[in-house]
C-alpha atoms as a PDB file:
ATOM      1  CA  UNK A   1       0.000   0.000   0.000  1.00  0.00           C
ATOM      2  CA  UNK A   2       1.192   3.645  -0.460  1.00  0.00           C
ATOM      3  CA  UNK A   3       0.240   6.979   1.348  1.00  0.00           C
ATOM      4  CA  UNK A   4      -2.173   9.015  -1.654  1.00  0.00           C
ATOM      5  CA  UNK A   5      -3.212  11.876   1.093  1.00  0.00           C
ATOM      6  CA  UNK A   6      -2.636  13.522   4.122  1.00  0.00           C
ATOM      7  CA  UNK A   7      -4.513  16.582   5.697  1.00  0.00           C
ATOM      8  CA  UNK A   8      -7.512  18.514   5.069  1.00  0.00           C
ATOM      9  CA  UNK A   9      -8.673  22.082   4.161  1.00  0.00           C
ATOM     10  CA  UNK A  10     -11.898  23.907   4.788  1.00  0.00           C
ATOM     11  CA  UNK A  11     -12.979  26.688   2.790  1.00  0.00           C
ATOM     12  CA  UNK A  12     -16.298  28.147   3.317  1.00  0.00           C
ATOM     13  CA  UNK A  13     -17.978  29.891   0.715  1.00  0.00           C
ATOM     14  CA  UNK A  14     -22.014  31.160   0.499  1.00  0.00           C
ATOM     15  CA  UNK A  15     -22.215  28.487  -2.378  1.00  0.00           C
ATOM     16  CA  UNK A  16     -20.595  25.860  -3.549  1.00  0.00           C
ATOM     17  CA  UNK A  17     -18.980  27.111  -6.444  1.00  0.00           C
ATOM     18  CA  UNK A  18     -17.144  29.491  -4.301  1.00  0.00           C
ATOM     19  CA  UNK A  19     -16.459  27.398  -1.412  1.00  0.00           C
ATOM     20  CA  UNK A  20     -14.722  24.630  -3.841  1.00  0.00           C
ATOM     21  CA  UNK A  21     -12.394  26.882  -5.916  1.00  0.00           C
ATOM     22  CA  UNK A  22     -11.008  28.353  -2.361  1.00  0.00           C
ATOM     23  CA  UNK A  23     -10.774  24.456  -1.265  1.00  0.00           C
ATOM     24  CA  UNK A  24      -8.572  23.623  -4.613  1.00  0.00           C
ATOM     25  CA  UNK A  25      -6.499  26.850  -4.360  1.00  0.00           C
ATOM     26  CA  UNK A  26      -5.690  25.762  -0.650  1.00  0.00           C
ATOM     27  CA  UNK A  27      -4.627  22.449  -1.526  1.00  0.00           C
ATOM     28  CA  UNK A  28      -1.500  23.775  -3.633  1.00  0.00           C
ATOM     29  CA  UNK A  29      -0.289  27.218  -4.043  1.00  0.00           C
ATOM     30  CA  UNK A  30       0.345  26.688  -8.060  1.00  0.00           C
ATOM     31  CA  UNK A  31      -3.526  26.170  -8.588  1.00  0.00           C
ATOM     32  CA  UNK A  32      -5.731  28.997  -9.342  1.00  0.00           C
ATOM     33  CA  UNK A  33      -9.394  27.236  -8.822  1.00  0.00           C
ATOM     34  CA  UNK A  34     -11.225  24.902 -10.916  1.00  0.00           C
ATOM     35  CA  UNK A  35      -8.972  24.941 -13.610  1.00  0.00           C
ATOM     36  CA  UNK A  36      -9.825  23.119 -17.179  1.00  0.00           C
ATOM     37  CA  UNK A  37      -6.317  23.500 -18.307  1.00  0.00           C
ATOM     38  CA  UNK A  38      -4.455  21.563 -15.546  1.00  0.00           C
ATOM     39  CA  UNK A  39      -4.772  18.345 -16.700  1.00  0.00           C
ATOM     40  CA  UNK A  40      -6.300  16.795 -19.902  1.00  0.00           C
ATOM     41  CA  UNK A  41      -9.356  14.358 -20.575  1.00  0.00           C
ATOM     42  CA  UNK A  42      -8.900  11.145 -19.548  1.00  0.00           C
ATOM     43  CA  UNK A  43     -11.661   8.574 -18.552  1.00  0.00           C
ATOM     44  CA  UNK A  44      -9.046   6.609 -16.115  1.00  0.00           C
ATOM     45  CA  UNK A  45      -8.486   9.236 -14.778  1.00  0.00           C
ATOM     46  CA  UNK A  46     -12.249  10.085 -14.204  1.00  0.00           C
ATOM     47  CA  UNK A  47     -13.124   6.451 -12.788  1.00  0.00           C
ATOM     48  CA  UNK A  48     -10.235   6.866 -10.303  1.00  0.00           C
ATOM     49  CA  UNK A  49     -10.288   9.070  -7.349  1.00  0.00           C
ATOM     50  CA  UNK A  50      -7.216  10.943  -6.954  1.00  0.00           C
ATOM     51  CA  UNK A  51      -6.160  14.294  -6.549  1.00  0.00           C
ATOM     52  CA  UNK A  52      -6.090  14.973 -10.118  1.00  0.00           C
ATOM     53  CA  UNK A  53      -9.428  13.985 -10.715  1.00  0.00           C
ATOM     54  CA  UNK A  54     -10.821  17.640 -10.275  1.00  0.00           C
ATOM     55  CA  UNK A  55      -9.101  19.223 -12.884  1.00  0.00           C
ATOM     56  CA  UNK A  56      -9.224  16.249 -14.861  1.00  0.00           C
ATOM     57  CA  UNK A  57     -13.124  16.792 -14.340  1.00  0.00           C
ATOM     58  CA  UNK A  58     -12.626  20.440 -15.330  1.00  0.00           C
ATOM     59  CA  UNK A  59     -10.878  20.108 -18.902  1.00  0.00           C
ATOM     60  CA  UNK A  60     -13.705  17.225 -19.286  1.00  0.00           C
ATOM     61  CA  UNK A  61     -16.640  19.824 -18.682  1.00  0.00           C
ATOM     62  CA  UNK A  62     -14.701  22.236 -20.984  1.00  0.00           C
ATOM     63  CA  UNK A  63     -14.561  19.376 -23.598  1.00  0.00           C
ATOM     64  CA  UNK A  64     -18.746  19.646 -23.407  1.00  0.00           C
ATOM     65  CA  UNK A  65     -19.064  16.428 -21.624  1.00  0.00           C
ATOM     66  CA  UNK A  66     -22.771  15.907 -20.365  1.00  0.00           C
ATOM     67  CA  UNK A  67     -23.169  15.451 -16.671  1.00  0.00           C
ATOM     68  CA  UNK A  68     -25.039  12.024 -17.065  1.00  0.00           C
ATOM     69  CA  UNK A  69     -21.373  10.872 -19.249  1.00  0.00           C
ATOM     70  CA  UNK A  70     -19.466  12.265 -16.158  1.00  0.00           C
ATOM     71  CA  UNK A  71     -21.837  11.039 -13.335  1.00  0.00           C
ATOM     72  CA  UNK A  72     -21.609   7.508 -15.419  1.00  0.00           C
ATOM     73  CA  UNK A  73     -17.870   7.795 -15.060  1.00  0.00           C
ATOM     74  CA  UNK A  74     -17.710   9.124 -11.801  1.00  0.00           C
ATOM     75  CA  UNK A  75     -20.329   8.124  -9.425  1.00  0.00           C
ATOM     76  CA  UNK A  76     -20.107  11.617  -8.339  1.00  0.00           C
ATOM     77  CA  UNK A  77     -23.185  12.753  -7.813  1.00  0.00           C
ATOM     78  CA  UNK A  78     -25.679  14.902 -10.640  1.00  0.00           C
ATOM     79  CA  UNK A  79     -25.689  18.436  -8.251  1.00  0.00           C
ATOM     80  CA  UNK A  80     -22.170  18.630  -7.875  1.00  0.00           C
ATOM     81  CA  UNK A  81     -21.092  18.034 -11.300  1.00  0.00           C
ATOM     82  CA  UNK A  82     -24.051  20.872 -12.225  1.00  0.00           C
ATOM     83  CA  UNK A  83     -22.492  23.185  -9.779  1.00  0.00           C
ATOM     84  CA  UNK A  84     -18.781  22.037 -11.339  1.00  0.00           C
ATOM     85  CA  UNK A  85     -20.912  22.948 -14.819  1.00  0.00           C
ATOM     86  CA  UNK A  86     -21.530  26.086 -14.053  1.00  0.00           C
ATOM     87  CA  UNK A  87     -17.962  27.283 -13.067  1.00  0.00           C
ATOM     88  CA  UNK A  88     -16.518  26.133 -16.285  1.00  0.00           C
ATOM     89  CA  UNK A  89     -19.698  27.917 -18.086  1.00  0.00           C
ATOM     90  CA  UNK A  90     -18.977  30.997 -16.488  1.00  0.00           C
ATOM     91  CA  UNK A  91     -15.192  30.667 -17.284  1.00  0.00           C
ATOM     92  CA  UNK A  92     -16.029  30.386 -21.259  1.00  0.00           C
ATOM     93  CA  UNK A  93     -17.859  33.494 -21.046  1.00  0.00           C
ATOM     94  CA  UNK A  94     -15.021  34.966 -19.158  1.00  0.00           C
ATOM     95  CA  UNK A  95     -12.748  34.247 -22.322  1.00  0.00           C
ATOM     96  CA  UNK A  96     -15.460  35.304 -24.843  1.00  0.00           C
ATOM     97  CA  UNK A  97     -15.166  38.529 -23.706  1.00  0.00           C
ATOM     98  CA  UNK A  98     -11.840  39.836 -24.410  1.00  0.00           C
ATOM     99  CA  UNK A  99      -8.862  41.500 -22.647  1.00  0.00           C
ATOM    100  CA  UNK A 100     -11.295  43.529 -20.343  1.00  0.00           C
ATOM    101  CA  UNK A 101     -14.370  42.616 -18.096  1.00  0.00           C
ATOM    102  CA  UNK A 102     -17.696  44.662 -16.813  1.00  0.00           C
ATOM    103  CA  UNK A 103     -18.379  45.470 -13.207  1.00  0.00           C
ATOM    104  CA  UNK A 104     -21.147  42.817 -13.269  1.00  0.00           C
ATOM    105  CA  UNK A 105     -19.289  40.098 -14.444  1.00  0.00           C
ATOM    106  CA  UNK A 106     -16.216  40.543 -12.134  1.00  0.00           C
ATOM    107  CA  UNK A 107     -19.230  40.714  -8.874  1.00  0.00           C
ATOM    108  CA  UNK A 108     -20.522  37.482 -10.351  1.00  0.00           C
ATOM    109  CA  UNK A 109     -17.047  35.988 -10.583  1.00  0.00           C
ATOM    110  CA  UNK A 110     -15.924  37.158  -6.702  1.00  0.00           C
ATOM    111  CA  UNK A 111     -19.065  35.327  -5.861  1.00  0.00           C
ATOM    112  CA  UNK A 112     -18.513  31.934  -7.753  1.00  0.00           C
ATOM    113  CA  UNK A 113     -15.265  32.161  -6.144  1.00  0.00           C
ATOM    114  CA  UNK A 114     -12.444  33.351  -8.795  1.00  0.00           C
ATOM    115  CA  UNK A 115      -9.204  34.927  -7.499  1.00  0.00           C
ATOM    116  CA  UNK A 116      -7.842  37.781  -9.526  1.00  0.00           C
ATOM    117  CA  UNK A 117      -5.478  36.129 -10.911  1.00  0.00           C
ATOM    118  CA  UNK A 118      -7.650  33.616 -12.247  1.00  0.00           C
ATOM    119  CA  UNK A 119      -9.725  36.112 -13.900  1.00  0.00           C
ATOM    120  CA  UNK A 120      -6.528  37.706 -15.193  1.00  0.00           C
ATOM    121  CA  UNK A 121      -5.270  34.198 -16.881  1.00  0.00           C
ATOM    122  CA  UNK A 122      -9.046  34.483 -18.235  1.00  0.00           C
ATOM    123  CA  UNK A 123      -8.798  37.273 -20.268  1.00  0.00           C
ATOM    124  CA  UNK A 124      -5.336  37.355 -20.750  1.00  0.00           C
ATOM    125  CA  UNK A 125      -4.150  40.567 -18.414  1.00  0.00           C
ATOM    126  CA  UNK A 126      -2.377  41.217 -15.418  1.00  0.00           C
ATOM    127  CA  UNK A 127      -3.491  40.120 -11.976  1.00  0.00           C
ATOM    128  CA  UNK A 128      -3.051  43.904 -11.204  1.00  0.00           C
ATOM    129  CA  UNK A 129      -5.305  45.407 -13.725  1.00  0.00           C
ATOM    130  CA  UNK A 130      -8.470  42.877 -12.432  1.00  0.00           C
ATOM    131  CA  UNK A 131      -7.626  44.112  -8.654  1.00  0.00           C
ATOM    132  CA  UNK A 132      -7.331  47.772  -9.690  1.00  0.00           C
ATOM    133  CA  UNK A 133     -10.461  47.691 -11.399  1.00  0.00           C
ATOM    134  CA  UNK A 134     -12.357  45.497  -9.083  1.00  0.00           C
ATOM    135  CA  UNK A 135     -11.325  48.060  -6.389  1.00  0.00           C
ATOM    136  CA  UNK A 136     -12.037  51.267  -8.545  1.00  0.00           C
ATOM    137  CA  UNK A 137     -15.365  49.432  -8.999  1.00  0.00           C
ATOM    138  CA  UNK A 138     -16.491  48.684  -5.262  1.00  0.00           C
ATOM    139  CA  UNK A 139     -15.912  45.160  -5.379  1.00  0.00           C
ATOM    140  CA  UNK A 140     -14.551  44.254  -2.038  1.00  0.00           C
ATOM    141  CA  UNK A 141     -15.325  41.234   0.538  1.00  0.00           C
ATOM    142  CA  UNK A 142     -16.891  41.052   3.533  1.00  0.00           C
ATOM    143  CA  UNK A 143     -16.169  39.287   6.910  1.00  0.00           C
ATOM    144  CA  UNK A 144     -19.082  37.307   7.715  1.00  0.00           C
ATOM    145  CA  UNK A 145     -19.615  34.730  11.527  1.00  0.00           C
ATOM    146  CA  UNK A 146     -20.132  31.365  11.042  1.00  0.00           C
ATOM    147  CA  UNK A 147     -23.538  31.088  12.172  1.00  0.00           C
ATOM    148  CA  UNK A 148     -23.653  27.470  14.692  1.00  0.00           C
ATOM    149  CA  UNK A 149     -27.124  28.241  15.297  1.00  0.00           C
ATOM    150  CA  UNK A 150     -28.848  28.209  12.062  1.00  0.00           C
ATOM    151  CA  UNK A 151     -30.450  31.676  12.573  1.00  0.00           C
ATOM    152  CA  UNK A 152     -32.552  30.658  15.402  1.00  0.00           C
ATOM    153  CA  UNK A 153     -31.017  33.386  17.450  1.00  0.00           C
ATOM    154  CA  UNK A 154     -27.806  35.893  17.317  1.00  0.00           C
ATOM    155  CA  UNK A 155     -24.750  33.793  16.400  1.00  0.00           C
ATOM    156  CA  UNK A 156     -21.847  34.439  19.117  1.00  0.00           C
ATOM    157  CA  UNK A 157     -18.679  32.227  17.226  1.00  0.00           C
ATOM    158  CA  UNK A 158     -15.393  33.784  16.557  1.00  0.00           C
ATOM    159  CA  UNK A 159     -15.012  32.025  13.404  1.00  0.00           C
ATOM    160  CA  UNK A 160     -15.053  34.120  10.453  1.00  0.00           C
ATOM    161  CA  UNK A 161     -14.645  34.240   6.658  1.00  0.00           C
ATOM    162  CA  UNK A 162     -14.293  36.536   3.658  1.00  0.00           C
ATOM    163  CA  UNK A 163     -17.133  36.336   1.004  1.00  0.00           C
ATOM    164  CA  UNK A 164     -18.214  38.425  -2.216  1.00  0.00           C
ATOM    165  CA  UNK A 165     -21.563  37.053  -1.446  1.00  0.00           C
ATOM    166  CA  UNK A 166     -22.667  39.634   1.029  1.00  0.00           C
ATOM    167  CA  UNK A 167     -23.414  43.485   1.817  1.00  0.00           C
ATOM    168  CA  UNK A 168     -21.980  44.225   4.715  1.00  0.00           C
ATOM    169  CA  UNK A 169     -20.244  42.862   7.766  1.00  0.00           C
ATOM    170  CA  UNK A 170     -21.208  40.661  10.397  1.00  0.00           C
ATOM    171  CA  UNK A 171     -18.768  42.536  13.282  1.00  0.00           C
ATOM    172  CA  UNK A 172     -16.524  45.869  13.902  1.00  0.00           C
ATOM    173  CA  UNK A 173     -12.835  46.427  13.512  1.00  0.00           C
ATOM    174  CA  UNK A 174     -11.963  48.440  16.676  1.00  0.00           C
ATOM    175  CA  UNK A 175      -8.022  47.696  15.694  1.00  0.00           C
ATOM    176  CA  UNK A 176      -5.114  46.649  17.654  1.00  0.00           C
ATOM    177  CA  UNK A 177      -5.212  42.947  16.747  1.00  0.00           C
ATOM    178  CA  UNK A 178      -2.550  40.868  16.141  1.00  0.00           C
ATOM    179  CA  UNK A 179      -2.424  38.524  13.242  1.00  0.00           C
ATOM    180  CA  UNK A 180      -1.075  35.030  13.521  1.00  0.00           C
ATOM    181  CA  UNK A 181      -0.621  33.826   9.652  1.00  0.00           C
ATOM    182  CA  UNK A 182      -0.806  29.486  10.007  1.00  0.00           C
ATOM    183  CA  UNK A 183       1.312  27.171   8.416  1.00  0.00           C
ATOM    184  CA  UNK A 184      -1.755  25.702   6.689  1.00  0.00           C
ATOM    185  CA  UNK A 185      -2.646  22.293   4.828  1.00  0.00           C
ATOM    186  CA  UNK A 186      -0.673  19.404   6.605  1.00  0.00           C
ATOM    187  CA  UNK A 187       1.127  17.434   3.941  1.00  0.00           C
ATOM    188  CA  UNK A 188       4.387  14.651   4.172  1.00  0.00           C
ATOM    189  CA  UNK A 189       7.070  16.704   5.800  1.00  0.00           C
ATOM    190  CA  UNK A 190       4.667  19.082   7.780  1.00  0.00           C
ATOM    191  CA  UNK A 191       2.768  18.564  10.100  1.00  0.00           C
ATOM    192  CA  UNK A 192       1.206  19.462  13.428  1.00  0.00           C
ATOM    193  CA  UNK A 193       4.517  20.455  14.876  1.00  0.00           C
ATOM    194  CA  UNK A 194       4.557  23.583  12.490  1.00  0.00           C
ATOM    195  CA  UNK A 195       0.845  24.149  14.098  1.00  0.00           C
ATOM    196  CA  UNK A 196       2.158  24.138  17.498  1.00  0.00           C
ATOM    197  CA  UNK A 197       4.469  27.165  16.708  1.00  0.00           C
ATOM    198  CA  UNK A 198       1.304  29.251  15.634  1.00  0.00           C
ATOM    199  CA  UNK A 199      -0.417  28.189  19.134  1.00  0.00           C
ATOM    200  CA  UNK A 200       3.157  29.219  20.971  1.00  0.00           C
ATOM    201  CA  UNK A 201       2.483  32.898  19.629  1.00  0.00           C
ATOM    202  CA  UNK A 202      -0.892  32.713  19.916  1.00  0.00           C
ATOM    203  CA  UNK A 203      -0.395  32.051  23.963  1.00  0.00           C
ATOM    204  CA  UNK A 204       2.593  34.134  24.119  1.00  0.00           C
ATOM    205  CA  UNK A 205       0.509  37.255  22.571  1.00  0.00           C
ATOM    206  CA  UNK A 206      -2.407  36.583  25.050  1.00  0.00           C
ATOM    207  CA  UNK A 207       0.129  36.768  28.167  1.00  0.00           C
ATOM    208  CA  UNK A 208       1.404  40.108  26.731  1.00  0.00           C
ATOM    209  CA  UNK A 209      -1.926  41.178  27.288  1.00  0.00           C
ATOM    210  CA  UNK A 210      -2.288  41.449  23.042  1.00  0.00           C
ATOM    211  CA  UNK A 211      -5.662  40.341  20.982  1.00  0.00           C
ATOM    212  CA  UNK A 212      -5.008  38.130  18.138  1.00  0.00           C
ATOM    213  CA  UNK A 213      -6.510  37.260  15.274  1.00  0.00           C
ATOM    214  CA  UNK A 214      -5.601  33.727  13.746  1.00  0.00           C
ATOM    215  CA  UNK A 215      -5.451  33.033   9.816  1.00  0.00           C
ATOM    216  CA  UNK A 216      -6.123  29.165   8.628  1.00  0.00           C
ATOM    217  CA  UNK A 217      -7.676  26.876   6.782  1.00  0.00           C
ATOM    218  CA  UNK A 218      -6.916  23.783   7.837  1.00  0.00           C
ATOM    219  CA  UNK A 219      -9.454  22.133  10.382  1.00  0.00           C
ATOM    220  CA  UNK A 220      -7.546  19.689  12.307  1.00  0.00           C
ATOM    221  CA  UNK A 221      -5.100  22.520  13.881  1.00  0.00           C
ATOM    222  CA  UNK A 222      -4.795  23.400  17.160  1.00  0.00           C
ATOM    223  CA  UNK A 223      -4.356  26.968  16.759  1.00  0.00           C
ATOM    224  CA  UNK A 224      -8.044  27.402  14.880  1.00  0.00           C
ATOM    225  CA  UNK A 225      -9.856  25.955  17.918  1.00  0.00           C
ATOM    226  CA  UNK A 226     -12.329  28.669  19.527  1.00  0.00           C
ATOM    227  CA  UNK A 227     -11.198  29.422  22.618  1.00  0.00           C
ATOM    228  CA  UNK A 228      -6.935  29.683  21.650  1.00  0.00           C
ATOM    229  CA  UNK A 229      -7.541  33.679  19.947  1.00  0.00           C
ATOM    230  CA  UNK A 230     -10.218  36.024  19.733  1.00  0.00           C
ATOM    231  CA  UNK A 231     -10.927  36.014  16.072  1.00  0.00           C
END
């Protein structure tokens, strides 16, 4: 037998298209999101889950498979390869419309999940033209609470996350945090001992008398339970 993965990421997202491409741009720093040109077609590759399969899944939906040819290949079921569909949709019409993109179409993008760059590979500019545009335009996130309580009453977590997919934010920004950036995604070579530096500062900061704010995606990490930072 031979180790295939280790770790986990969580991205959260409003929907799923926008929750996924943040998962697949955590997993490795080279990826951009849901990316048809990554890999090429192959059924193997579709009938065997491995970490390729995504992208393999991607150039497949650009190649105009049908969801009932993928799902047959797959097993993966009909509403996530629709949602997968309509990333790769939205990404043709992204390239259909030449070196430069309207307000609306960037808003929809934030909120299917597309990085900057990712638009910029789209249309063939620079990652710095889409982010000096988006910002000229208004287009900026929004820190929203996980809600644990499914709206029955006021949510109280300290878990947050950036989304497109909202007006406004869920809490203030008096200042005078601290940041803590994590080392996240375990993989072969690094694990939770790189973790337990980010919960050293983390402590460290709180005994200084310092509020801290702690950056992460990956779930099985010390440092992102509730009660070890503020935020």
């Amino acid at each position: 037998s031979s180790m295939k993965s280790v770790g986990e990421v969580m991205a959260i997202g409003r929907n799923f298209e926008e929750a996924f491409q943040k998962a697949l741009r955590m997993v490795d720093n080279a990826v951009t999101g849901f990316d048809p040109y990554l890999q090429k077609v192959n059924k193997d590759e579709l009938t065997e889950p491995t970490d390729k399969r995504p992208f393999v899944l991607a150039a497949a939906l650009k190649a105009n498979y049908t969801v009932d040819e993928l799902h047959s290949l797959t097993k993966i079921d009909r509403w996530f390869l629709n949602k997968m569909k309509n990333i790769i949709e939205f990404y043709k019409q992204l390239e259909d419309s030449g070196s430069s993109l309207t307000t609306s179409q960037i808003w929809q993008a934030k909120r299917m999940g597309f990085s900057d760059k990712q638009l910029a590979e789209a249309i063939k500019v620079t990652e710095l033209a889409i982010r000096q545009q988006r910002k000229e335009s208004g287009i900026i996130p929004y820190v929203k609470q996980i809600d644990t309580v499914a709206g029955e009453w006021p949510a109280a977590t300290n878990y947050l996350y950036l989304t497109y997919n909202a007006s406004e934010n869920d809490i203030d920004f008096p200042g005078g945090y601290t940041i803590v950036v994590g080392s996240g995604v375990y993989r072969i070579g690094s694990s939770v001992e790189f973790d337990w530096c980010a919960v050293g500062c983390l402590r460290e900061l709180r005994n200084l008398g310092k509020s801290t704010i702690m950056i992460n995606y990956n779930p099985e990490t010390v440092s992102t339970d509730y009660d070890m930072c503020d935020r």
